[in-house]
Protein backbone atom coordinates (compact mmCIF):
# COMPACT_ATOMS: atom_id res chain seq x y z
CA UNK A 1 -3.41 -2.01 -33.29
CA UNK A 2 -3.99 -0.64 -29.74
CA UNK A 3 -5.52 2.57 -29.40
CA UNK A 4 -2.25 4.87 -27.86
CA UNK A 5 -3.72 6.41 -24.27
CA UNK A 6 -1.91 8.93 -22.77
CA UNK A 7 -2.23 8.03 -18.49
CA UNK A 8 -1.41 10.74 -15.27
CA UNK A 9 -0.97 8.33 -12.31
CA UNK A 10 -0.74 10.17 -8.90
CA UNK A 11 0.59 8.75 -6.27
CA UNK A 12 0.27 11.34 -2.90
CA UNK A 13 2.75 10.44 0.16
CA UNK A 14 3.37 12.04 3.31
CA UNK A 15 5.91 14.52 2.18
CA UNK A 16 6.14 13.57 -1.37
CA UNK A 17 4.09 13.47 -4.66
CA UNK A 18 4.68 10.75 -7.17
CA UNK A 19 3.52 11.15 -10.98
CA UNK A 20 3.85 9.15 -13.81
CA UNK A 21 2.82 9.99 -17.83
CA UNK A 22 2.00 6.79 -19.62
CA UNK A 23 1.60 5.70 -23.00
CA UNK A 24 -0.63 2.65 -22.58
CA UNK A 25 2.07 0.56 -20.49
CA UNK A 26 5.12 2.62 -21.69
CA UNK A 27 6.25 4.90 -19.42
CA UNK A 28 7.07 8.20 -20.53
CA UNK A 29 7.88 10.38 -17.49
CA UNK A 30 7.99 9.74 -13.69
CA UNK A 31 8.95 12.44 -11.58
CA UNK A 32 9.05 12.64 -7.69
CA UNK A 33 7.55 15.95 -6.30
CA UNK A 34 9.08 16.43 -2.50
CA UNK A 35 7.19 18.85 -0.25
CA UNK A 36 9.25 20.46 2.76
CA UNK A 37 7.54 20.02 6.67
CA UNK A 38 7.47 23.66 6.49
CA UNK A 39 5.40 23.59 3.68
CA UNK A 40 2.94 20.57 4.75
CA UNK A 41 2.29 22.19 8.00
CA UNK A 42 0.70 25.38 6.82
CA UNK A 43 -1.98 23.03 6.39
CA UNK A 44 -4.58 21.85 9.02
CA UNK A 45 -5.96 18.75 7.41
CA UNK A 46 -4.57 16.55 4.99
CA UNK A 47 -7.48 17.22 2.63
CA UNK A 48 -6.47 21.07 2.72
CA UNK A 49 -3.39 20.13 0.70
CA UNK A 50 -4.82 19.47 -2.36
CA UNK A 51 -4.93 22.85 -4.25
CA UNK A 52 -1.16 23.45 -3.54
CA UNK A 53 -0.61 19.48 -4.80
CA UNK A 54 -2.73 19.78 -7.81
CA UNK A 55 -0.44 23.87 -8.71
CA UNK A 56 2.83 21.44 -8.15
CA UNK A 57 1.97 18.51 -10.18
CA UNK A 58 0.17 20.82 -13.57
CA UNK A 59 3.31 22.70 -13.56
CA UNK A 60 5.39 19.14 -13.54
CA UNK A 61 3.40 18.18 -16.17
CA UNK A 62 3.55 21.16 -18.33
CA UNK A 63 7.50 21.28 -17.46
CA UNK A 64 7.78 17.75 -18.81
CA UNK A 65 6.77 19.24 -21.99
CA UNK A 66 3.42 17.55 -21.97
CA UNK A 67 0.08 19.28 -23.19
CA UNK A 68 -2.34 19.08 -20.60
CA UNK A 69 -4.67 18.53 -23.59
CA UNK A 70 -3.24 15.23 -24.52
CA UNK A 71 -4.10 13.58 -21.38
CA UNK A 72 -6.53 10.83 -22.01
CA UNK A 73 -7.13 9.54 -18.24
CA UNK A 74 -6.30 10.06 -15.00
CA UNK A 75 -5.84 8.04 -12.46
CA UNK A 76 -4.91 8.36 -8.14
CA UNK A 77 -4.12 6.76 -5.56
CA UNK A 78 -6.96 4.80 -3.74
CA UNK A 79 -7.58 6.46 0.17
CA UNK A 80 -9.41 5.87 2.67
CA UNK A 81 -13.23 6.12 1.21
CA UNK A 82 -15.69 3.74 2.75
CA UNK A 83 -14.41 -0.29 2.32
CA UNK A 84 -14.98 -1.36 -1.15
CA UNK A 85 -14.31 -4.63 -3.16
CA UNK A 86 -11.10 -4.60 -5.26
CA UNK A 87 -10.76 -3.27 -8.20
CA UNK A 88 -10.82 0.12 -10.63
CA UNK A 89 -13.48 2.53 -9.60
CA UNK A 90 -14.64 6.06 -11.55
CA UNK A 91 -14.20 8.62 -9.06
CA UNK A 92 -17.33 10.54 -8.15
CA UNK A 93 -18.20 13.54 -5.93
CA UNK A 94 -19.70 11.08 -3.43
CA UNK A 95 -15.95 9.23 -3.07
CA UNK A 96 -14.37 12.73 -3.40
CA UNK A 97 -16.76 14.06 -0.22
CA UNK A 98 -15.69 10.49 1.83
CA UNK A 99 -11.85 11.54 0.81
CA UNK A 100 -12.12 14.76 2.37
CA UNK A 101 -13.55 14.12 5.29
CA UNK A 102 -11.54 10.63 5.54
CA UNK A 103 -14.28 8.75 6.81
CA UNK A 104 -11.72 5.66 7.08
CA UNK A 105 -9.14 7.86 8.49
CA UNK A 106 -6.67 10.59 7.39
CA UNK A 107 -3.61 9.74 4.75
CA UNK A 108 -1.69 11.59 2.48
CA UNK A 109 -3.35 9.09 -0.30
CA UNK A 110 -6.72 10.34 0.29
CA UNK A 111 -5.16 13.29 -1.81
CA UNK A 112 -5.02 10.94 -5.03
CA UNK A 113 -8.55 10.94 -5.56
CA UNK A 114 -9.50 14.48 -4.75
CA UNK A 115 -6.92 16.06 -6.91
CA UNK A 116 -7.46 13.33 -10.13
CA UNK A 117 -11.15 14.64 -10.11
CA UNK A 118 -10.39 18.05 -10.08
CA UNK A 119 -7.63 18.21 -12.78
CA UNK A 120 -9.75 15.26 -14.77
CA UNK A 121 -13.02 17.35 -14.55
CA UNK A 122 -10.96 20.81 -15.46
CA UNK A 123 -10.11 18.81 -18.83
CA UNK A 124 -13.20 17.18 -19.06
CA UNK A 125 -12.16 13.26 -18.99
CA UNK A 126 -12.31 10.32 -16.49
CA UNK A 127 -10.74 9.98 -13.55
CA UNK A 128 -10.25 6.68 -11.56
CA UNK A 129 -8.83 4.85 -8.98
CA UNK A 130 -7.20 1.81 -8.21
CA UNK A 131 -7.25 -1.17 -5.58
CA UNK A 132 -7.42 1.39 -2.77
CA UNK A 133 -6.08 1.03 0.74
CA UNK A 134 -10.08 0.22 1.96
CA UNK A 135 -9.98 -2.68 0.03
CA UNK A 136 -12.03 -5.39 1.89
CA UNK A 137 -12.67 -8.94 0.82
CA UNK A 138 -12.45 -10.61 4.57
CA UNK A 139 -14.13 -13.66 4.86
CA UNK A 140 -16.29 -13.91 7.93
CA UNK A 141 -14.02 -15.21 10.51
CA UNK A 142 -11.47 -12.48 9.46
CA UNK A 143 -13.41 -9.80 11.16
CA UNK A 144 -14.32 -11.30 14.38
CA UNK A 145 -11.55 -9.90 16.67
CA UNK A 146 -12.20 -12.12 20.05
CA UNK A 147 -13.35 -9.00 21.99
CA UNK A 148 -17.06 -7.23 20.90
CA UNK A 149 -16.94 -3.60 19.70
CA UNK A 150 -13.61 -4.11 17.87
CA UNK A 151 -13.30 -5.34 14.64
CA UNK A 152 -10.59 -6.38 12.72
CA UNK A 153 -10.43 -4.09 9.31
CA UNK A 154 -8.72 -4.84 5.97
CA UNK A 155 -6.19 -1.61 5.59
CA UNK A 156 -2.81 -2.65 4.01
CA UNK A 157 -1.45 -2.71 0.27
CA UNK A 158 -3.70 -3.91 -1.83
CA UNK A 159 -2.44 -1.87 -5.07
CA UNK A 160 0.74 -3.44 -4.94
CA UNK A 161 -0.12 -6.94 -3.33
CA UNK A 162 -2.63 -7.64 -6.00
CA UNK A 163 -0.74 -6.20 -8.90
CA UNK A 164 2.00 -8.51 -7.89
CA UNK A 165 -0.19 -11.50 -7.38
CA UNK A 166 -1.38 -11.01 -11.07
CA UNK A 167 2.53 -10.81 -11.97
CA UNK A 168 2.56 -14.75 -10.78
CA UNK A 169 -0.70 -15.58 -11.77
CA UNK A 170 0.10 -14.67 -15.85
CA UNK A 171 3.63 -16.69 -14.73
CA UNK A 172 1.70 -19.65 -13.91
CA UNK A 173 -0.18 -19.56 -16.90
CA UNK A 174 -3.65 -18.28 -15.50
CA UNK A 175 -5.77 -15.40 -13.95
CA UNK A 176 -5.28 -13.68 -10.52
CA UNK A 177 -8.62 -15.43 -9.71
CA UNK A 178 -7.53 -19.01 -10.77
CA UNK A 179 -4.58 -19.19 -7.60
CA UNK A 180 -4.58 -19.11 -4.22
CA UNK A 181 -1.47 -17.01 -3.24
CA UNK A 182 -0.25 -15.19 -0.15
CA UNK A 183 1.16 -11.67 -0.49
CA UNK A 184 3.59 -10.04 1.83
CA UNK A 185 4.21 -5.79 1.03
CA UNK A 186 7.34 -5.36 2.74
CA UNK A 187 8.46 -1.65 2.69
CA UNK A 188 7.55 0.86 5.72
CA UNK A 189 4.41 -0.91 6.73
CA UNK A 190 4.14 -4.58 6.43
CA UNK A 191 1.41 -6.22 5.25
CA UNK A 192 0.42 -10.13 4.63
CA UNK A 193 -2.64 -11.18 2.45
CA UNK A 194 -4.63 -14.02 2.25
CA UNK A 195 -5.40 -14.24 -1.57
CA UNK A 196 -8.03 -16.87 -2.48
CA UNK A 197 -9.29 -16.63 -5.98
CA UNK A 198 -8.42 -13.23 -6.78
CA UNK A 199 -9.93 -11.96 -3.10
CA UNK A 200 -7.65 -10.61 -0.35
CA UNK A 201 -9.97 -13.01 2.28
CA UNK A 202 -7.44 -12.01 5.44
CA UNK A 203 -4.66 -9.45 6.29
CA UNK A 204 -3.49 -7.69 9.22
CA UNK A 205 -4.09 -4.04 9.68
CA UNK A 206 -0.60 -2.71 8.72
CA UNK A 207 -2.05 0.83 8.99
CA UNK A 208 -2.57 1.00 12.35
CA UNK A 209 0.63 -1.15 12.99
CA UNK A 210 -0.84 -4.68 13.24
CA UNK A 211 0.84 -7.87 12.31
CA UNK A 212 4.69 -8.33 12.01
CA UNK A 213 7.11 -4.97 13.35
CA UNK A 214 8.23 -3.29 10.49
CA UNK A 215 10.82 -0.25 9.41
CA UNK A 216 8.26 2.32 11.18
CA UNK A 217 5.37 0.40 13.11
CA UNK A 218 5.26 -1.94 16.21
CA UNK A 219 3.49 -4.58 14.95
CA UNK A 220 1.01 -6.01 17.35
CA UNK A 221 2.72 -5.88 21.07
CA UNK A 222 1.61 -7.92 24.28
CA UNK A 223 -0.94 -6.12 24.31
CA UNK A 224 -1.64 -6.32 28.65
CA UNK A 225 1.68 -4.19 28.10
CA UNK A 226 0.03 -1.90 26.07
CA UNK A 227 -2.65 -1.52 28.10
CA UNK A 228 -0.70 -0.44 31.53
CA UNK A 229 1.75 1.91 29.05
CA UNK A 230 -1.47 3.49 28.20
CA UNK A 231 -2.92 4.24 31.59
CA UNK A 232 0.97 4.53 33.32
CA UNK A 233 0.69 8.58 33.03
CA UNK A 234 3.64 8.68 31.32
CA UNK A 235 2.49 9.05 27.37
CA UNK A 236 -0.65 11.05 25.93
CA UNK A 237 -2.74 9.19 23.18
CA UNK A 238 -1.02 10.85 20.21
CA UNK A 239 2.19 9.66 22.14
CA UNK A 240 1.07 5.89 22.12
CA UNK A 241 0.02 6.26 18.62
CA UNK A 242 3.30 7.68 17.81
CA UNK A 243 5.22 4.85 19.35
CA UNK A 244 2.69 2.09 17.34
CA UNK A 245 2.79 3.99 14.16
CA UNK A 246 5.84 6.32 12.87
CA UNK A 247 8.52 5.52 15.89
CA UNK A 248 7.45 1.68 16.15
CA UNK A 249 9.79 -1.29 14.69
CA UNK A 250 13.44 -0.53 13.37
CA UNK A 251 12.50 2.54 14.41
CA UNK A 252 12.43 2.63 17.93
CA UNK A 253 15.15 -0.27 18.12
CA UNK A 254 17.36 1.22 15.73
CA UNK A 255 16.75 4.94 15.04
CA UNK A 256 16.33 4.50 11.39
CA UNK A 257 13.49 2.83 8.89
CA UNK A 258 16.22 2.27 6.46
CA UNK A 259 16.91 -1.44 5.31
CA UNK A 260 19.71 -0.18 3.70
CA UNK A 261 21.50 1.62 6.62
CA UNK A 262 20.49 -1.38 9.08
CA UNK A 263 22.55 -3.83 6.29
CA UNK A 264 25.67 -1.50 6.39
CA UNK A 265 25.58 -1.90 10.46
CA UNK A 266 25.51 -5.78 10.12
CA UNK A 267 27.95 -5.95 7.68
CA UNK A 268 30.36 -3.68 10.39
CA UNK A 269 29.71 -6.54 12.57
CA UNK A 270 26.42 -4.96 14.66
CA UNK A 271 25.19 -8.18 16.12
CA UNK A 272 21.75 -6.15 17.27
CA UNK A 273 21.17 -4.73 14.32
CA UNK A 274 21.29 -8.54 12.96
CA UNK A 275 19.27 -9.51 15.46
CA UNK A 276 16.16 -6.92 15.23
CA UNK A 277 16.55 -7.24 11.02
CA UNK A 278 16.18 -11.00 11.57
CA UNK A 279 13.28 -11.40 14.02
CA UNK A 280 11.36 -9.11 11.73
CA UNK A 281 12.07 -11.33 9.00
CA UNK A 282 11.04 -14.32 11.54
CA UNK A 283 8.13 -12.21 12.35
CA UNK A 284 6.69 -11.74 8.77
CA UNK A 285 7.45 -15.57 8.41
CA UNK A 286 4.95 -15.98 11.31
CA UNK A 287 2.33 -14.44 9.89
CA UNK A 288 2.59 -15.97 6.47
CA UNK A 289 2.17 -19.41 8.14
CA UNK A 290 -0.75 -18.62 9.42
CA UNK A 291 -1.85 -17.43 6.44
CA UNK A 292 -1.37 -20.68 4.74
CA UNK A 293 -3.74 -22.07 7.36
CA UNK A 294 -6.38 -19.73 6.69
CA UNK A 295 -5.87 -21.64 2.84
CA UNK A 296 -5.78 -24.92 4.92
CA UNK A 297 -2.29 -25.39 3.13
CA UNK A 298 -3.52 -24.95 -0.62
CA UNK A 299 -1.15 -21.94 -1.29
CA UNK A 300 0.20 -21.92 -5.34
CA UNK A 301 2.93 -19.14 -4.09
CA UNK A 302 4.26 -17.24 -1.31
CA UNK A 303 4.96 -13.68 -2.73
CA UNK A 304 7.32 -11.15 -1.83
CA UNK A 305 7.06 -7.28 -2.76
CA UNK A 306 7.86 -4.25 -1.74
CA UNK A 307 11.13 -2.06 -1.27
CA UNK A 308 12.72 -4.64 1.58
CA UNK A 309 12.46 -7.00 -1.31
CA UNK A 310 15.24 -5.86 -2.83
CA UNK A 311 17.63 -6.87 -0.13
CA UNK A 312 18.59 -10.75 -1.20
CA UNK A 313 19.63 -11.68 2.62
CA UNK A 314 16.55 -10.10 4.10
CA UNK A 315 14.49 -12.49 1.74
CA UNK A 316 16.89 -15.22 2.41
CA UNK A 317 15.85 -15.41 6.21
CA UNK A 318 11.95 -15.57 4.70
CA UNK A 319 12.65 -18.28 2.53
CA UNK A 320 14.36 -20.32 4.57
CA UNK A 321 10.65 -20.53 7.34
CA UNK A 322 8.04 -20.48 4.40
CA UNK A 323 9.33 -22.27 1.61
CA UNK A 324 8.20 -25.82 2.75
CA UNK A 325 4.67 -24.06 2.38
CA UNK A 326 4.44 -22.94 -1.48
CA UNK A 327 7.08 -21.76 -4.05
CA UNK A 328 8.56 -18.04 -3.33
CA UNK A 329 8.57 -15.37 -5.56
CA UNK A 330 9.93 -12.05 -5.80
CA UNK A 331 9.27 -8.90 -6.96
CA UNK A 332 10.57 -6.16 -5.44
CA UNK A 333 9.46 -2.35 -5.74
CA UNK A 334 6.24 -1.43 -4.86
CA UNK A 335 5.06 -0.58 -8.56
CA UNK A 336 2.35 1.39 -7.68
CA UNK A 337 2.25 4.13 -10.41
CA UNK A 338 2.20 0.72 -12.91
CA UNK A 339 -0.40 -0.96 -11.02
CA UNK A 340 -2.24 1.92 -11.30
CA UNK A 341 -1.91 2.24 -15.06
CA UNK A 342 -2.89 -1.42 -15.44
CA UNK A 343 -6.01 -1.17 -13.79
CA UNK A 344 -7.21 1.63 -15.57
CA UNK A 345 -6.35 -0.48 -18.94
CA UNK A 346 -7.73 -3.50 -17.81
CA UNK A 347 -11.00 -1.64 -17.73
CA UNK A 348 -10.82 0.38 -20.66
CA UNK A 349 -10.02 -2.68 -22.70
CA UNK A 350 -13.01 -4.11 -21.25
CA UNK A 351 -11.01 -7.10 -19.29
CA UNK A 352 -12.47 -5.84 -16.30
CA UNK A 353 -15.71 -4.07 -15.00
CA UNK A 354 -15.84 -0.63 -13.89
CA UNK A 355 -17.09 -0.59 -10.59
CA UNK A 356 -19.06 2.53 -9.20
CA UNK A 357 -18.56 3.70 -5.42
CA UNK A 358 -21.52 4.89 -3.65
């Protein structure tokens, strides 16, 4: 019989906090903890959240009836720490100093790891986390970017890309590192991944708003456009950034990052709003073709995840471009808090090795 664990995922958005209590892989609780923009701005950096994160989550937990005592593990979301290989990592004070300061950049998931450790080393256990957003596996030719002094950097999904890769892999009859599979996150970023044997070898920046246009980023523009937008006189840099990340894609063509909403104009007969929604379906299409050249065509699935996944027309206009290149499979959601879970079991039931950051 397995020995019963008792897991706190935390999961750290922008204006939200997402935890989960798990029995093994039985969940028992998840509740979604919103914070106001009154609230979040009090604070000057994103790191400077975490004590009045880690007082709203404890008294979650103790609301849920749960005994702080009784926690086993805990496990957060993966920031922006220096690029690691995939996998589960212990969290240390050297990853917790590289969270705070952000030395990847700033994100409401750097909070995961900083507020795990603290709560984890209040109760004396572990704390971990999982497949974090530095994940990077690029093969050689991935980083070269065609202009010296910029590189090309591996910041996407991987949490929920590789978690649903495994999904197909255990349907196939195998391991995540048997297949060769390509993974697109669709949700407010997009993200495609080159998976080759259980490594994410290519995959455009979907942080910073490369690759296809999605709900909230541009995607990667003309970019001799760019360029004179920059230097017109008409934008600051945090105005660009703005446009690129947070106010890019449906966005800034449709005044809403909501699939949903974009679905109810079509079906009203909003021929624009068909026409955005469907070139950044062709879009993502796009860029998983030339991820199946990066695999020279030896792709076992295309895989679909995310929230946008959900919508059956949305993957339609996908299927119809890609499906000449590999099977398509589907899992919507972006299962994070599960993912999460998993890897922390994987490890504990020795399936996996623990890795340590540094």
């Amino acid at each position: 019989m397995k020995k019963i664990l008792k897991i706190l995922a935390i999961n750290p958005g922008s204006t939200s906090t997402k935890i989960s209590l798990y029995e093994n892989e039985i969940p028992i609780f998840t509740k979604n903890l919103s914070h106001s923009a009154e609230e979040i701005k009090k604070y000057d950096k994103i790191s400077d959240q975490y004590e009045f994160r880690k007082e709203i989550i404890l008294n979650a937990v103790k609301e849920s009836g749960t005994d702080l005592s009784e926690i086993d593990v805990i496990v957060g979301r993966g920031g922006n720490m220096k690029p690691v290989q995939g996998g589960t990592y212990e969290i240390n004070e050297a990853m917790v100093k590289d969270l705070k300061i952000g030395v990847m950049g700033q994100h409401a998931s750097n909070l995961g790891g900083i507020i795990a450790h603290s709560i984890a080393t209040e109760l004396g256990i572990c704390s971990y986390v999982v497949d974090p957003v530095v994940v990077d596996e690029f093969e050689e030719y991935a980083r070269i970017s065609g202009m010296p002094g910029i590189e090309r950097k591996s910041k996407d999904h991987p949490l929920n890309q590789k978690a649903a890769a495994r999904k197909a892999a255990k349907e196939l009859g195998g391991t995540y590192a048997d297949y060769n599979f390509i993974v697109a996150h669709l949700g407010g970023g997009i993200s495609v991944g080159v998976h080759k044997k259980g490594k994410v070898v290519d995959v455009n920046n979907a942080l910073d708003g490369d690759g296809p246009f999605s709900p909230e980023r541009s995607g990667g523009v003309p970019i001799g456009s760019l360029v004179d937008m920059c230097f017109s006189g008409e934008y600051s840099k945090e105005e660009i950034k703005k446009k690129i990340t947070g106010n890019g894609g449906l966005v800034a063509y449709l005044g809403t990052n909501d699939g949903r909403e974009v679905q109810k104009r079509i079906k009203s007969g909003d021929k624009y709003a068909k026409l955005i929604y469907e070139t950044m379906a062709y879009q993502i299409s796009k860029e998983i073709g030339a991820a199946a050249a990066v695999l020279k065509g030896d792709v076992n699935a295309v895989i679909l995840t995310g929230g946008i996944a959900y919508d059956n027309e949305f993957v339609s206009w996908i299927r119809e471009r890609v499906e000449f290149i590999a099977p398509v499979k589907v899992y919507p959601g972006e299962n994070e808090m599960e993912a999460l879970v998993q890897g922390v079991l994987r490890v504990l039931r020795g399936e996996e090795q623990l890795k340590s950051y540094s």
